[in-house]
N, C-alpha and C. Protein backbone atom coordinates (compact mmCIF):
# COMPACT_ATOMS: atom_id res chain seq x y z
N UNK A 1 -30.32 67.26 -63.90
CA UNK A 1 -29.52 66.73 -64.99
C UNK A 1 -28.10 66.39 -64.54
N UNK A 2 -26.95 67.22 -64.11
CA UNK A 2 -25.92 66.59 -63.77
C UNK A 2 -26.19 65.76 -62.57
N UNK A 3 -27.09 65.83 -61.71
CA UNK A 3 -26.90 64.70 -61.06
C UNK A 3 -27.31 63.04 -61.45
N UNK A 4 -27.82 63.38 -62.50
CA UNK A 4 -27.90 61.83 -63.20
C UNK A 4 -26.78 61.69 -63.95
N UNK A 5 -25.96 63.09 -64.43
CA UNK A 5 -24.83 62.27 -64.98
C UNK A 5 -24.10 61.75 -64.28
N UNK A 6 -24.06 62.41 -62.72
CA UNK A 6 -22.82 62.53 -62.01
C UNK A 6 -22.84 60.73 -61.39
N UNK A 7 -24.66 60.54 -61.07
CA UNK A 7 -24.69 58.81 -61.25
C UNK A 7 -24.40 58.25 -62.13
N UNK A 8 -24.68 58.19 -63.60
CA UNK A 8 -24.15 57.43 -64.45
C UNK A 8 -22.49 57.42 -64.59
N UNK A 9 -21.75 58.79 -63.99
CA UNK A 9 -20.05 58.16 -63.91
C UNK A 9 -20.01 57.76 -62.68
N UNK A 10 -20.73 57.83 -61.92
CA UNK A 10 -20.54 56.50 -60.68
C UNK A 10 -21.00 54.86 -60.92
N UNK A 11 -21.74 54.99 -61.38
CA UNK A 11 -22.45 53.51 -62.36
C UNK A 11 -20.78 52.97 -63.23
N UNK A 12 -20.53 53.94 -64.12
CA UNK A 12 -19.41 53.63 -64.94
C UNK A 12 -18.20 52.73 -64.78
N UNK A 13 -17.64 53.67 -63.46
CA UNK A 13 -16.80 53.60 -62.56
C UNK A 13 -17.06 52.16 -61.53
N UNK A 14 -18.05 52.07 -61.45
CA UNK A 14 -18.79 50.61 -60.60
C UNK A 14 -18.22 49.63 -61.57
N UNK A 15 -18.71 49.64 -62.46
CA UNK A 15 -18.92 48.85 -63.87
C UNK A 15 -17.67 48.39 -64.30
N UNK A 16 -16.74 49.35 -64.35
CA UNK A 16 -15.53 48.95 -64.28
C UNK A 16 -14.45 48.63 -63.58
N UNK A 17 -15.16 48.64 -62.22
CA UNK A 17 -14.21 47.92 -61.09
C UNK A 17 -14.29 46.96 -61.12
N UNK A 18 -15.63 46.59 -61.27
CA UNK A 18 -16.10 44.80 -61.25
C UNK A 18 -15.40 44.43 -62.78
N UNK A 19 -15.20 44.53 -63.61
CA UNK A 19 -14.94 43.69 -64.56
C UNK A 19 -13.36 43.84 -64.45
N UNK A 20 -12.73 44.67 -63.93
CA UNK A 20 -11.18 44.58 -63.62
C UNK A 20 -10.97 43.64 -62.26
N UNK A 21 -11.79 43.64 -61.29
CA UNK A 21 -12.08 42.50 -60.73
C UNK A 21 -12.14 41.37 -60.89
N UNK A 22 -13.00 41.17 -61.84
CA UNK A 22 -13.24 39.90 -62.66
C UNK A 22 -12.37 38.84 -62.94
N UNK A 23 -11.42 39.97 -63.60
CA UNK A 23 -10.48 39.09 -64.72
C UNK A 23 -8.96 39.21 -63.57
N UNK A 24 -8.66 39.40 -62.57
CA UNK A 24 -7.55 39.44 -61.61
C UNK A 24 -8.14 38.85 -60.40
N UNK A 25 -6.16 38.20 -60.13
CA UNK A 25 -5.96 37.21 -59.71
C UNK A 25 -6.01 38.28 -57.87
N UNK A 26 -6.78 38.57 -57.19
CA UNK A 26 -6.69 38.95 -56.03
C UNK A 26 -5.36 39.21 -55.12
N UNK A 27 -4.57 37.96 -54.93
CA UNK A 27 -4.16 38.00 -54.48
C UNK A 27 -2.32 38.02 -55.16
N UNK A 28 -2.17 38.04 -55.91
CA UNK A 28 -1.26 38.21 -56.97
C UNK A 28 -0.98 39.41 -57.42
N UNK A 29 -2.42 40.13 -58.04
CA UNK A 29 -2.85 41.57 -58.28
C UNK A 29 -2.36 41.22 -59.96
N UNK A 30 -2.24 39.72 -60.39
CA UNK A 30 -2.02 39.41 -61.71
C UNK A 30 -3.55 39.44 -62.64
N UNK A 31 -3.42 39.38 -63.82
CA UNK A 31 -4.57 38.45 -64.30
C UNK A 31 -4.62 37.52 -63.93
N UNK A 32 -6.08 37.10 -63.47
CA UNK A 32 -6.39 35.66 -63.55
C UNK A 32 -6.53 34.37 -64.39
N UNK A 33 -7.13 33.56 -64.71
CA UNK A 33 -6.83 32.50 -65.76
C UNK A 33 -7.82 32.53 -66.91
N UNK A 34 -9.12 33.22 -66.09
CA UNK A 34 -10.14 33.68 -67.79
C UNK A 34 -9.16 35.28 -68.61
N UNK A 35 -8.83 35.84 -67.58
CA UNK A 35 -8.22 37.18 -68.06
C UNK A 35 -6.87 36.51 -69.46
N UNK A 36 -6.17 35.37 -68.61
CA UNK A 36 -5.28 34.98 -69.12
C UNK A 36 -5.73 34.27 -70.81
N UNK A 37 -6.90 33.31 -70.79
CA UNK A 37 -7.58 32.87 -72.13
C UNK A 37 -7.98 33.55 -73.50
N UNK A 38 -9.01 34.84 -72.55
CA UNK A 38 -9.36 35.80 -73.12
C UNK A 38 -7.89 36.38 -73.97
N UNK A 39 -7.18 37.04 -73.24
CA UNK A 39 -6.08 37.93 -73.70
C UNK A 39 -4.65 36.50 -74.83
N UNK A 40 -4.37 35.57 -74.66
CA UNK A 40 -3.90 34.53 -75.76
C UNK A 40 -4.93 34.61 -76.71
N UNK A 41 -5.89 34.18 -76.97
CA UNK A 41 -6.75 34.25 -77.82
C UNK A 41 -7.06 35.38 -78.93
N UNK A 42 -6.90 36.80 -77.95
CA UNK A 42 -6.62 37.89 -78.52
C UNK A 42 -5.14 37.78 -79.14
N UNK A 43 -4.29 37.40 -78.40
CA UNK A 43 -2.93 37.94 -79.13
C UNK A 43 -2.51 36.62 -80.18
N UNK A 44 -3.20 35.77 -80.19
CA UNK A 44 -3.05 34.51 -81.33
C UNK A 44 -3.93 35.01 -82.86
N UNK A 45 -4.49 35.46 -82.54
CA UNK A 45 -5.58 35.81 -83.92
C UNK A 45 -4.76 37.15 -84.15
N UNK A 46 -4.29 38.07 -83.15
CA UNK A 46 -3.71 38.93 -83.90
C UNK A 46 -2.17 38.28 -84.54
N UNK A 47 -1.43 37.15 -84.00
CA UNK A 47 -0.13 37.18 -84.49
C UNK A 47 -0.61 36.36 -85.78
N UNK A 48 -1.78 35.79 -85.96
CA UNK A 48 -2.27 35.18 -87.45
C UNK A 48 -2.29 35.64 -88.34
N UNK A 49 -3.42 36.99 -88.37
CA UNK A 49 -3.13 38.01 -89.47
C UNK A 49 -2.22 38.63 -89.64
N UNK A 50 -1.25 38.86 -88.93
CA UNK A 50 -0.09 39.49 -89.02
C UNK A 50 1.33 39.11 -89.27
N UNK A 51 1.18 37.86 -89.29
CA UNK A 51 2.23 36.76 -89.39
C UNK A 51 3.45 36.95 -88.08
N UNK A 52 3.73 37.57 -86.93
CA UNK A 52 3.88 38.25 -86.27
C UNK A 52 4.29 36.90 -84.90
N UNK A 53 5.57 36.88 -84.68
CA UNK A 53 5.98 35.90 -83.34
C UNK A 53 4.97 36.39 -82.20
N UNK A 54 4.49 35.14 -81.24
CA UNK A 54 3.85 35.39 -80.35
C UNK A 54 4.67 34.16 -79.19
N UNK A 55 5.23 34.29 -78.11
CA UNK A 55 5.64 33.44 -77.26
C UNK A 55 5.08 33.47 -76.05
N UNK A 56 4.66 32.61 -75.15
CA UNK A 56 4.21 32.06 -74.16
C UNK A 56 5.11 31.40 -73.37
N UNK A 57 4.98 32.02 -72.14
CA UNK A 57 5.96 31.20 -70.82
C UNK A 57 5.27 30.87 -69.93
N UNK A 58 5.23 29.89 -69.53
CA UNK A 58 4.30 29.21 -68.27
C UNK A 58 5.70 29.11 -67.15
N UNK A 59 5.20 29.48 -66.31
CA UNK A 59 6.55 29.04 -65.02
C UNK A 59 5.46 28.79 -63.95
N UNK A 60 6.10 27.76 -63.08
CA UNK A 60 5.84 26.97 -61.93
C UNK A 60 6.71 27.41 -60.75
N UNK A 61 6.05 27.45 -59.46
CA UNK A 61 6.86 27.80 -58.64
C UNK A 61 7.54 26.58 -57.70
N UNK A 62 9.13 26.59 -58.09
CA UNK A 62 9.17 25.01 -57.38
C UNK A 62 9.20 24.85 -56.06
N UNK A 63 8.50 24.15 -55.26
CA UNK A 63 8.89 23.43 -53.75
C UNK A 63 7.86 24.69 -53.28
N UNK A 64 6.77 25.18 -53.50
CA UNK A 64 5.85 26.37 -52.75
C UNK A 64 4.77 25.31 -52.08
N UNK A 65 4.80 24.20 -52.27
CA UNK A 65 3.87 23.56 -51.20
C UNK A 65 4.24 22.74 -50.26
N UNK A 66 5.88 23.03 -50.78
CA UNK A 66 6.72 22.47 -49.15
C UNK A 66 6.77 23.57 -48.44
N UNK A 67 6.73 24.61 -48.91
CA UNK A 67 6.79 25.78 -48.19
C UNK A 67 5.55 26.02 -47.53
N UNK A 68 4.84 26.02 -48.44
CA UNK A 68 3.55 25.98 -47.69
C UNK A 68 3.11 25.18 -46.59
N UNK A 69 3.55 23.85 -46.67
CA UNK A 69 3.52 22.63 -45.78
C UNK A 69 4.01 22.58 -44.11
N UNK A 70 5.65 23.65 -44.63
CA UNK A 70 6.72 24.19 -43.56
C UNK A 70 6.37 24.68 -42.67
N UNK A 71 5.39 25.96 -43.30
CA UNK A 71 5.53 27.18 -42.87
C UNK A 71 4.27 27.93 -42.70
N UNK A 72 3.45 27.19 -43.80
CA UNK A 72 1.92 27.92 -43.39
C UNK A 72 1.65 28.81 -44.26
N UNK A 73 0.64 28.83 -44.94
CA UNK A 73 -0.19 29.23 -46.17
C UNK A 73 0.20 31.06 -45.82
N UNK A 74 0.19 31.54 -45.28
CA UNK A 74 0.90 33.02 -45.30
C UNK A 74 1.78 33.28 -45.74
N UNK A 75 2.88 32.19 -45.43
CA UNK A 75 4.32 32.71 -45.89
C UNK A 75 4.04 32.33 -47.13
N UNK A 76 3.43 31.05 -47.89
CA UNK A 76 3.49 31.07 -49.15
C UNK A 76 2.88 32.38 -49.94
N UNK A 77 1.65 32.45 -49.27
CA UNK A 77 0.78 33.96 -49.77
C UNK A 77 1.91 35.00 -50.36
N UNK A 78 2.87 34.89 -49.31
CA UNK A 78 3.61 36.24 -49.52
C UNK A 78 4.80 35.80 -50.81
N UNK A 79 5.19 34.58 -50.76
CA UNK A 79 5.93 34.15 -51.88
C UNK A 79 5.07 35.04 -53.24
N UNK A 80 4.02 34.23 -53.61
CA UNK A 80 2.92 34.59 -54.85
C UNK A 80 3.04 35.99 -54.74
N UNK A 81 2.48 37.05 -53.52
CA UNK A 81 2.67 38.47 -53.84
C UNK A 81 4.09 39.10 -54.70
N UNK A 82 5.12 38.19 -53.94
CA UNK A 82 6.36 38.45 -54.62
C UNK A 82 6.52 38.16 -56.06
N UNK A 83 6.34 37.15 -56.29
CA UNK A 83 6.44 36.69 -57.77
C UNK A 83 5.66 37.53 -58.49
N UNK A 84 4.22 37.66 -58.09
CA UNK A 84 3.32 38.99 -58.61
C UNK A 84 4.16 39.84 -58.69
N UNK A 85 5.09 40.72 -58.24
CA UNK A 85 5.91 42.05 -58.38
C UNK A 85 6.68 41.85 -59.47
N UNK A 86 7.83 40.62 -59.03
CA UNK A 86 8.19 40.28 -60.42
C UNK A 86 7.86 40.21 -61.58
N UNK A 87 6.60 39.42 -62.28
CA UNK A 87 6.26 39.19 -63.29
C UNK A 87 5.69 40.52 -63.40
N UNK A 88 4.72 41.40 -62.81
CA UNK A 88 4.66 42.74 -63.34
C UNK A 88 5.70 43.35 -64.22
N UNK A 89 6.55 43.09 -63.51
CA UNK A 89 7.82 44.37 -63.86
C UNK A 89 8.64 43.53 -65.17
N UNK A 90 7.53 42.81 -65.53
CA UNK A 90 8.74 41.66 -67.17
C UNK A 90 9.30 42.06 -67.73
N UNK A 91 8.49 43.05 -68.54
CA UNK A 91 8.59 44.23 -69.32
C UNK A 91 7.52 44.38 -70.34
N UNK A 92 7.88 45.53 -71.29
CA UNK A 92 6.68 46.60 -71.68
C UNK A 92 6.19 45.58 -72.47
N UNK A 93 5.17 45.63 -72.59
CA UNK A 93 4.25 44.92 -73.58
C UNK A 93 3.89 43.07 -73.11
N UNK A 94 4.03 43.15 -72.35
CA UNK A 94 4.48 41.61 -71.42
C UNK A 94 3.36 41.19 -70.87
N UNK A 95 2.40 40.74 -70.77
CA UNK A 95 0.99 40.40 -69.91
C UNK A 95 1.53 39.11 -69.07
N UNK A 96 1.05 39.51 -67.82
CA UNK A 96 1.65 38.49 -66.47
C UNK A 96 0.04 37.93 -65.90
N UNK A 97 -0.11 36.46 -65.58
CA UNK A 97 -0.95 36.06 -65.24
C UNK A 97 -0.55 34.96 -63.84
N UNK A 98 -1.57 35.05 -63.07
CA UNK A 98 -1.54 33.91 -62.30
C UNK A 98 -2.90 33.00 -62.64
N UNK A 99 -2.68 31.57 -63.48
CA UNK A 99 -3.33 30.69 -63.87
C UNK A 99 -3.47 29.67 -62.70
N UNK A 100 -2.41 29.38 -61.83
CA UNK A 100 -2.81 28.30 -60.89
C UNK A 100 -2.52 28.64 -59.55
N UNK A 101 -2.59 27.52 -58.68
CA UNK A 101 -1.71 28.05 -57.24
C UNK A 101 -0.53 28.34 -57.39
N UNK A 102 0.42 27.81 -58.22
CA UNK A 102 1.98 27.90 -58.10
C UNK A 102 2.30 28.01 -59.53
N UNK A 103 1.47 28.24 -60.71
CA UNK A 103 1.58 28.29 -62.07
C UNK A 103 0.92 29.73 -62.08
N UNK A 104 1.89 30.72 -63.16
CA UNK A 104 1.98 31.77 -63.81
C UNK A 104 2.32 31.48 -64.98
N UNK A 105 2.22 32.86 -65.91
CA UNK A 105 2.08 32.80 -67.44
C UNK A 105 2.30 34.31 -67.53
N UNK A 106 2.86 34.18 -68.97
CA UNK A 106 3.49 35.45 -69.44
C UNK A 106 3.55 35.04 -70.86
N UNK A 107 2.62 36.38 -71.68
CA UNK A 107 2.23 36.45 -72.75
C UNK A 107 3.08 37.04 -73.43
N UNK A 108 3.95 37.11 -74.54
CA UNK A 108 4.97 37.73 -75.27
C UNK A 108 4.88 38.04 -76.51
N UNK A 109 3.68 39.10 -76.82
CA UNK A 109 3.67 39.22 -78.06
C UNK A 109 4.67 39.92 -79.02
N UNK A 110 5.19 39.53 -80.49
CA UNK A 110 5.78 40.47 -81.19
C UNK A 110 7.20 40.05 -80.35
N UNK A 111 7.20 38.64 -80.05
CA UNK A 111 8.53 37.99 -79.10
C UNK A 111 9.19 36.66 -79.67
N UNK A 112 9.85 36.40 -79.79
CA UNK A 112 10.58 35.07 -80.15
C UNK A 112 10.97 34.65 -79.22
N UNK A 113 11.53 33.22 -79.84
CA UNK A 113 11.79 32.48 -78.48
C UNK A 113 13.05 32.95 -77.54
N UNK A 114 14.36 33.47 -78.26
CA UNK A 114 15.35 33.99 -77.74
C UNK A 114 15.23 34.79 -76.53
N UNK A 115 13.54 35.80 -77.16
CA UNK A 115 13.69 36.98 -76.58
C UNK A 115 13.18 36.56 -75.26
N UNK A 116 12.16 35.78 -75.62
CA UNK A 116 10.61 34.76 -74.20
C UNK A 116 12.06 34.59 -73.47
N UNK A 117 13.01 33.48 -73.79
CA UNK A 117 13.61 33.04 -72.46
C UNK A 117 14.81 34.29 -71.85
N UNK A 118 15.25 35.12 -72.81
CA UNK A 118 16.04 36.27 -72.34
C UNK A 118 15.04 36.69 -70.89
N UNK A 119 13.88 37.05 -71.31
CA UNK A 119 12.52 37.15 -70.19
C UNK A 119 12.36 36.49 -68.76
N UNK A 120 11.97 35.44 -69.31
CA UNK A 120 12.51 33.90 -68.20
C UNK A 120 13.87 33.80 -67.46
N UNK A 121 14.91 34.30 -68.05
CA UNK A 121 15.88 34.29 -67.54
C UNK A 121 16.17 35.17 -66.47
N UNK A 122 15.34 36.36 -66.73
CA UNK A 122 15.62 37.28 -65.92
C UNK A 122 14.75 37.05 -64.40
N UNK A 123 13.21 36.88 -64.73
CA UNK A 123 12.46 36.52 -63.74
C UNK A 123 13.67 35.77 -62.75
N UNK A 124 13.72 34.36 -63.66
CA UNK A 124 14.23 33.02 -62.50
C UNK A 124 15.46 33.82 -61.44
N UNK A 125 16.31 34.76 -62.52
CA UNK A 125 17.58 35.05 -61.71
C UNK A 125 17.23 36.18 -60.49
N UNK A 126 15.51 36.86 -60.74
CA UNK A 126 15.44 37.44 -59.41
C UNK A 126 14.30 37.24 -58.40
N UNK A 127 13.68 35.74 -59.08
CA UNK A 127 13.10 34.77 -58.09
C UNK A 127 14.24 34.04 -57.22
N UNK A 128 15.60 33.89 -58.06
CA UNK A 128 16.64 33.12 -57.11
C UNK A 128 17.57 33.51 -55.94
N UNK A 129 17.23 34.83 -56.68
CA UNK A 129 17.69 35.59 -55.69
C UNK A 129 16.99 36.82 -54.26
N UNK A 130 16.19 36.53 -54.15
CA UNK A 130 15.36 37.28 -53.51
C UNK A 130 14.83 36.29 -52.30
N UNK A 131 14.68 36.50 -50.95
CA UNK A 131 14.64 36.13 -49.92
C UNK A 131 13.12 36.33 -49.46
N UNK A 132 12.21 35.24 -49.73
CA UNK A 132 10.41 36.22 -49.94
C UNK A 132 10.49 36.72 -48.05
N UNK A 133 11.11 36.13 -47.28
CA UNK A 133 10.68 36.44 -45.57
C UNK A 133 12.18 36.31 -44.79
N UNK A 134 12.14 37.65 -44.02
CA UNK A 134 12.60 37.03 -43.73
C UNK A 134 12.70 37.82 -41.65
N UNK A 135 13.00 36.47 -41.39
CA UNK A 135 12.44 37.50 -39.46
C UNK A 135 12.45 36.16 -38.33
N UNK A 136 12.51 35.96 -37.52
CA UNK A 136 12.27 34.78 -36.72
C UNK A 136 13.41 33.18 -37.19
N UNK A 137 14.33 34.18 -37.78
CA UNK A 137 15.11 32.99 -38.97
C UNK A 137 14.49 32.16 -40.10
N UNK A 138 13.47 33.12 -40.29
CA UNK A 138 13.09 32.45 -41.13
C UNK A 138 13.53 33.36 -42.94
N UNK A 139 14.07 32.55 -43.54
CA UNK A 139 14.67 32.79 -45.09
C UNK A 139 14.23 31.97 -46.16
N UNK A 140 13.43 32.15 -46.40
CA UNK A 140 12.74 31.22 -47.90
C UNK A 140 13.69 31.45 -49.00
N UNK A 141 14.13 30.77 -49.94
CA UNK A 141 14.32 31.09 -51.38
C UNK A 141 13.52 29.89 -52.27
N UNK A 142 13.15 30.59 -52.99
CA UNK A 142 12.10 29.69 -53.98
C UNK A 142 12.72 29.70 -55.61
N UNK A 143 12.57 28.99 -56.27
CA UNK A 143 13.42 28.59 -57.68
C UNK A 143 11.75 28.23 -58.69
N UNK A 144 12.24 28.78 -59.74
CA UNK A 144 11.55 28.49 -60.81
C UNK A 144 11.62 27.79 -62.09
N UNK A 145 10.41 27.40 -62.10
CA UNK A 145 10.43 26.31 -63.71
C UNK A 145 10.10 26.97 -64.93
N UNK A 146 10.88 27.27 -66.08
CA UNK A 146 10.04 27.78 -66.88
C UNK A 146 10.36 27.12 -68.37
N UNK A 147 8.64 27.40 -69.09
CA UNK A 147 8.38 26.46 -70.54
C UNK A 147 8.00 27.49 -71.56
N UNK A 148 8.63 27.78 -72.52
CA UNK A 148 8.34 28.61 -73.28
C UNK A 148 8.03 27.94 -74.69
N UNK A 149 7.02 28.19 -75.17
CA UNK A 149 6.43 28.02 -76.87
C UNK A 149 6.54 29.34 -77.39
N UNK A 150 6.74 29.23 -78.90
CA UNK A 150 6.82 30.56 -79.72
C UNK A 150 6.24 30.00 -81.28
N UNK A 151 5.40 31.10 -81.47
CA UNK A 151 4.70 30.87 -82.84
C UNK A 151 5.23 31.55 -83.87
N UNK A 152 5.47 31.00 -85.15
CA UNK A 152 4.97 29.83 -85.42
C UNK A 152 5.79 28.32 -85.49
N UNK A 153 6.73 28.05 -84.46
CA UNK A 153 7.49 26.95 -84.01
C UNK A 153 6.48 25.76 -83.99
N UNK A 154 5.42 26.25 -82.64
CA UNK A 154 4.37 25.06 -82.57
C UNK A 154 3.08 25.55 -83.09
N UNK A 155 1.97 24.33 -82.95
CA UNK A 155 0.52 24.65 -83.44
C UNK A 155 0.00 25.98 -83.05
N UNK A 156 -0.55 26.65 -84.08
CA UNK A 156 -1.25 27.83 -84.41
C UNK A 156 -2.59 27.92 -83.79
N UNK A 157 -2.66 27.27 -82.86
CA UNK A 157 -3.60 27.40 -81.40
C UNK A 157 -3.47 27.43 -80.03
N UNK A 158 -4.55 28.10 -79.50
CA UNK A 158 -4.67 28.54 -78.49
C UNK A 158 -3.80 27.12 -77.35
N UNK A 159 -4.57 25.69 -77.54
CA UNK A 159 -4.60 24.67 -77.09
C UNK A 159 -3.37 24.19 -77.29
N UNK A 160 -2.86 24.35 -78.56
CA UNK A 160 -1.27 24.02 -79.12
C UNK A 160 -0.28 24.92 -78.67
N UNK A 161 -0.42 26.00 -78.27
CA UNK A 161 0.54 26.98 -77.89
C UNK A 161 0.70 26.77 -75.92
N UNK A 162 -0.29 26.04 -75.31
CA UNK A 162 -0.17 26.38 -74.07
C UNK A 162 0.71 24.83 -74.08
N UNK A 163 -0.33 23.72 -74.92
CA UNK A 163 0.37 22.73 -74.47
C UNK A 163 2.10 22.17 -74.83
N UNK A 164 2.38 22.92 -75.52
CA UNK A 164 3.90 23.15 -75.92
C UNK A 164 4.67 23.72 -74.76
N UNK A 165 4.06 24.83 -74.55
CA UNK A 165 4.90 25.42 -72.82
C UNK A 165 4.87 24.57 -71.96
N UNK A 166 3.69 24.48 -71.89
CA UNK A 166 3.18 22.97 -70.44
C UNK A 166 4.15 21.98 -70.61
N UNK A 167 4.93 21.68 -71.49
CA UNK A 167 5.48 20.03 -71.93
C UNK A 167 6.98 20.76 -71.67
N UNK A 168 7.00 21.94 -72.24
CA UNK A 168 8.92 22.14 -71.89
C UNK A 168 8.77 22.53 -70.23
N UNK A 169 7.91 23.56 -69.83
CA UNK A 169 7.62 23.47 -68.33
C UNK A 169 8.09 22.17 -67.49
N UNK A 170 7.55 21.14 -67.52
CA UNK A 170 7.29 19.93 -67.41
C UNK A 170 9.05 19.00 -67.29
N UNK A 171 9.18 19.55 -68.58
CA UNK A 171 10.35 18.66 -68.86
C UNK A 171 11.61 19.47 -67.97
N UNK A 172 11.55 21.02 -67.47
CA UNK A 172 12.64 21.31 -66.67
C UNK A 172 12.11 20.44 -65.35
N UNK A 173 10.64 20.36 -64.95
CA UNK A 173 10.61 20.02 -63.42
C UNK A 173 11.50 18.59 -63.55
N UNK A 174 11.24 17.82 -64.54
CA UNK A 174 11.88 16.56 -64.40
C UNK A 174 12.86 16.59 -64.74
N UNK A 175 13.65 17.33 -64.90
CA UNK A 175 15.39 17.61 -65.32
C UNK A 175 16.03 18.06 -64.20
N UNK A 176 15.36 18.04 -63.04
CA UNK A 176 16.12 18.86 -62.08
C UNK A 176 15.53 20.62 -61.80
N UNK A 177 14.46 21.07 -62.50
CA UNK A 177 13.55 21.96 -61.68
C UNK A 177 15.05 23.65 -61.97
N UNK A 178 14.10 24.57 -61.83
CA UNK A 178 14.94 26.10 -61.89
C UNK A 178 15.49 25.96 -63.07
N UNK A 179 14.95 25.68 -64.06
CA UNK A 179 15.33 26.37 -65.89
C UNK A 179 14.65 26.55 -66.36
N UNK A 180 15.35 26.89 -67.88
CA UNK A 180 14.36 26.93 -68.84
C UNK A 180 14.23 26.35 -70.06
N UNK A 181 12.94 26.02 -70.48
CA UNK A 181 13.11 24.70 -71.68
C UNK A 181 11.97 25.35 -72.77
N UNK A 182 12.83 25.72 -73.88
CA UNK A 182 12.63 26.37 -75.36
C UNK A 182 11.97 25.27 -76.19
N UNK A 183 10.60 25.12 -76.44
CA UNK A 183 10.38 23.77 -77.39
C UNK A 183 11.35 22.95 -78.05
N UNK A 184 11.98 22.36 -77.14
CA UNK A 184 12.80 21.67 -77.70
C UNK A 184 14.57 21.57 -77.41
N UNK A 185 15.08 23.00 -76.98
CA UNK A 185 16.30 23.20 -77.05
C UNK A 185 16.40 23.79 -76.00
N UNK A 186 17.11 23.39 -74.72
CA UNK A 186 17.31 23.72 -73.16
C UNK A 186 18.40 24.85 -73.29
N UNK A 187 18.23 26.00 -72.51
CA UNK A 187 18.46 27.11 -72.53
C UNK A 187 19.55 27.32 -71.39
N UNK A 188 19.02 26.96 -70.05
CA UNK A 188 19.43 26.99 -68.89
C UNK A 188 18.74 25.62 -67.73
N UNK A 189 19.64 25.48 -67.13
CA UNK A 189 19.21 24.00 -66.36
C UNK A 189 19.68 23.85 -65.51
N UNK A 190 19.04 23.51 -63.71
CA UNK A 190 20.01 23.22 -62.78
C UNK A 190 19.58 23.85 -61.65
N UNK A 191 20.67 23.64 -60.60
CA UNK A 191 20.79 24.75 -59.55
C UNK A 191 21.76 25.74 -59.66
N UNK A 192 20.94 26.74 -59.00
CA UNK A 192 21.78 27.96 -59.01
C UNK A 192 22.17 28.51 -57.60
């Protein structure tokens, strides 16, 4: 008898490596981009019934495939690990995702927009400041884009809430890249 239990909490334990697996980004140690769907989806239906701000930040990492280009898919690797540390540490209640090669996301529930880019602000200022390598003279600094939506500002969907970030995202890369752009009302902009 306990040794079938003692398999079934090894089964358990299996069971739940793989599905924490699943949904993370490997090499980031973020969520990945179903982890990322799944979990908006969850926090949109909850800010519905609840009437309850929900904000979304998409940030882009700018110039990581010149870097990559430079320098060779390692050093970028190690950029992304970095940014992974960062966006961990957002803060409490904060879900950090890596959705693309150079696109991350950060879920902000029970957040407004003030608070999303107070957020953003902080990331960019210690993505700007942080040196991802450095040895052989070699010194990277990498700058960030970031697009924040907040509900209920834009559409009360999943599809409406990303593509609102995506579009202020968007609109810092073409403003000159390393800010941040509030549906609508630019926050911070430029080089730093």
């Amino acid at each position: 008898m306990r040794y079938r239990e003692r398999l079934e909490r090894i089964r358990q334990r299996e069971l739940e490596r793989l599905k924490r697996a699943a949904l993370t980004d490997s090499l980031s140690g973020l969520g990945n981009h179903r982890a990322f769907e799944e979990d908006l989806r969850r926090d949109l239906d909850h800010a519905a019934e609840t009437g309850a701000e929900l904000s979304l930040a998409l940030l882009d990492l700018d110039g990581l495939k010149q870097t990559n280009d430079a320098h060779g898919h390692q050093v970028g690797d190690e950029c992304i690990r970095s940014v992974g540390t960062a966006l961990r540490e957002a803060g409490p209640g904060t879900s950090a995702y890596r959705i693309g090669g150079d696109e991350f996301a950060l879920i902000l529930p029970d957040t407004g927009s003030e608070g999303a880019a107070a957020v953003g602000e902080r990331i960019r200022d210690r993505i700007n400041a942080h040196s991802f390598l450095q040895g052989d003279g070699l010194n990277i600094h990498l700058t960030v884009s970031v697009g924040v939506a907040t509900l209920p500002d834009v559409a009360a969907s999943t599809e409406g809430l990303i593509q609102a970030a995506d579009e202020a995202m968007y609109h810092v890369k073409d403003h000159g890249k390393n800010g941040i752009y509030i549906a609508g009302s630019e926050i911070s902009n430029g080089e730093r």
